[in-house]
Protein backbone atom coordinates (compact mmCIF):
# COMPACT_ATOMS: atom_id res chain seq x y z
CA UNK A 1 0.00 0.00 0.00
CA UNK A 2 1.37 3.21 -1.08
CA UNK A 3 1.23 6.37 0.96
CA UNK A 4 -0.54 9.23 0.65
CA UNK A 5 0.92 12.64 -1.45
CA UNK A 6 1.54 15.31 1.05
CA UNK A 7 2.15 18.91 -0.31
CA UNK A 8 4.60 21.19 1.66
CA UNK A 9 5.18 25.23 0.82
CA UNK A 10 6.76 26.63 3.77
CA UNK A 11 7.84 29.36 4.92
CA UNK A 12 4.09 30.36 4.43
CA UNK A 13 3.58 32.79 5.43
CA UNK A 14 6.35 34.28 2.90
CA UNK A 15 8.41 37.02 2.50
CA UNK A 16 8.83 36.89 -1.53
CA UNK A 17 12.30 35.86 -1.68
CA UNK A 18 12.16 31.84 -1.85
CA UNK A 19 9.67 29.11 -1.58
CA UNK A 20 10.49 25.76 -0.74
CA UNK A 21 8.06 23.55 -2.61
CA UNK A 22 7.61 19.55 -1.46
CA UNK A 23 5.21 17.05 -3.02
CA UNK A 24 5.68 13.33 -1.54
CA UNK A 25 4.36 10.15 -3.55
CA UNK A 26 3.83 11.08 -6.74
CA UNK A 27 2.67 8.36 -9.11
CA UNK A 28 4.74 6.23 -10.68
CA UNK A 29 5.45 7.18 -14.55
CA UNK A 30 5.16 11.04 -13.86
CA UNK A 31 8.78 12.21 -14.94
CA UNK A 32 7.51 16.11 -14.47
CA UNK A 33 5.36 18.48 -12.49
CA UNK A 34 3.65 22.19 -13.84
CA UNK A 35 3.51 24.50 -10.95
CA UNK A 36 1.91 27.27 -11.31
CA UNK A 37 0.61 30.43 -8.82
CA UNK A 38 -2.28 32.65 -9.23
CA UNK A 39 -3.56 35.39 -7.32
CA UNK A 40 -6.68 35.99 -5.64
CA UNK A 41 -8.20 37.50 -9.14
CA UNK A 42 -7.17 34.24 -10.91
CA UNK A 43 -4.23 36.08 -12.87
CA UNK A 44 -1.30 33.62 -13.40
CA UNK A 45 1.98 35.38 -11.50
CA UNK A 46 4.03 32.18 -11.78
CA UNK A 47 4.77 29.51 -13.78
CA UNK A 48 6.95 26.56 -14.18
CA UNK A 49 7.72 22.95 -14.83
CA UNK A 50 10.07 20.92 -12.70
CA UNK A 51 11.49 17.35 -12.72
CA UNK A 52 9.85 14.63 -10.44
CA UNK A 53 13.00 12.30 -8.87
CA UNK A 54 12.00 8.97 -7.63
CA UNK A 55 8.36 9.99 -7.48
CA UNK A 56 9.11 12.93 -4.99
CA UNK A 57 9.65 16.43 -5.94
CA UNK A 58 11.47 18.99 -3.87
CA UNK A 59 12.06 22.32 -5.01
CA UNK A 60 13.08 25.79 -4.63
CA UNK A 61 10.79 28.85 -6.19
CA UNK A 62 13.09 31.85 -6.46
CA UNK A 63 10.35 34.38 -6.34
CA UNK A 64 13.18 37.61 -5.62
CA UNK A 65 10.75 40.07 -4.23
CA UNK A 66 8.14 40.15 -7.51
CA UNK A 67 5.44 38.86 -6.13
CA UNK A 68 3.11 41.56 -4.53
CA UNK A 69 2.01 41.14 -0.84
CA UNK A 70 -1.27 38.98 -0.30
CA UNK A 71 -3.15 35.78 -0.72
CA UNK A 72 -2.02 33.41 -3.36
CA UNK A 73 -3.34 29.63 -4.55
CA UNK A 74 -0.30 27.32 -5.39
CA UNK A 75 -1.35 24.36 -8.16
CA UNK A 76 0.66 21.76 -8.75
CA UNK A 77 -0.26 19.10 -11.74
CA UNK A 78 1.70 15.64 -11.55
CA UNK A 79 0.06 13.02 -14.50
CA UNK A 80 -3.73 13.11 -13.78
CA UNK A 81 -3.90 14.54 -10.21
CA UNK A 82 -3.86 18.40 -8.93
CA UNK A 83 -2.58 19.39 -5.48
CA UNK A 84 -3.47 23.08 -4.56
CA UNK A 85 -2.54 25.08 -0.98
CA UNK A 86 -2.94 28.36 -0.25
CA UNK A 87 0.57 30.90 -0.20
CA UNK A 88 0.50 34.16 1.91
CA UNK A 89 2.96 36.65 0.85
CA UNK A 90 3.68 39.10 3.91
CA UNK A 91 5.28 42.70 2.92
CA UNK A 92 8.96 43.00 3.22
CA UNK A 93 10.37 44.84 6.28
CA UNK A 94 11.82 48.24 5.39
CA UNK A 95 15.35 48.03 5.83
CA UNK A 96 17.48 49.81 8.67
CA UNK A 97 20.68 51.34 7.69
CA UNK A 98 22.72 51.79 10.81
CA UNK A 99 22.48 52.25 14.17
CA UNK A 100 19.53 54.18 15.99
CA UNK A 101 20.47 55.30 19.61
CA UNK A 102 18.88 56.92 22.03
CA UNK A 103 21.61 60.02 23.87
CA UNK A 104 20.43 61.09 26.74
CA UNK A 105 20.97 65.47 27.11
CA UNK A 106 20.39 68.14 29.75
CA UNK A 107 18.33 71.33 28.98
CA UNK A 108 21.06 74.15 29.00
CA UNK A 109 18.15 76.40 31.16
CA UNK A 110 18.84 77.06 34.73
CA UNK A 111 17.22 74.61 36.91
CA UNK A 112 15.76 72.45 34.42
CA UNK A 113 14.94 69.16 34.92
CA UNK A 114 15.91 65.71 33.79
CA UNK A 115 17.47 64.37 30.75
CA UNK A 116 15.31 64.45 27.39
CA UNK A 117 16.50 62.27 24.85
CA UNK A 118 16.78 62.69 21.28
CA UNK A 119 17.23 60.10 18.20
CA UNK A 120 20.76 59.74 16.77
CA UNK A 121 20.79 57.77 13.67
């Protein structure tokens, strides 16, 4: 008795920059797989074919930071069956260049009070 496919994407949720793609127990005689990714309109963003190894198919999606933020359906076709799992695509983190610190300063006014402190960056 053979065992069930199981269909992996992780990291979901993603950042855009790669996709790890897993598909276990593929029948035997499929030599390739389509994958493909649309968003939630149905518009095609992604697109490729890929070669099945020993009836398992492991993968990396370089996806570089093109794909727009949101909700996306992953399809993959292998011979006559279609696996299909859902892909969130979180927005990037703005990058920090440097270092922020926090200096603490006294108010040059006679009697004033504690330190304030400004942003440095």
């Amino acid at each position: 008795m053979s065992s069930a496919p199981e269909l992996s994407l992780y990291p979901n949720p993603n950042r855009g920059d790669q996709l790890m793609i897993t598909l276990s127990a593929i029948e035997e005689g499929v030599s390739t797989v389509s994958i493909e990714m649309h968003d939630l309109f149905g518009k095609r963003v992604s697109a490729s074919t890929i070669a099945v190894n020993d009836g398992f198919l492991s993968t990396t999606l370089e996806l570089n930071g093109t794909i727009a933020a949101g909700m996306y359906q992953v399809t993959i076709t292998a011979g006559e069956r279609i696996y299909s799992e859902r892909l969130v695509i979180q927005p990037s983190q703005i990058p920090v260049r440097g270092s922020l610190t926090f200096a603490p300063i006294r108010r040059a006014v006679p009697g004033g009070g504690g330190p304030l402190c400004f942003l440095i960056g």
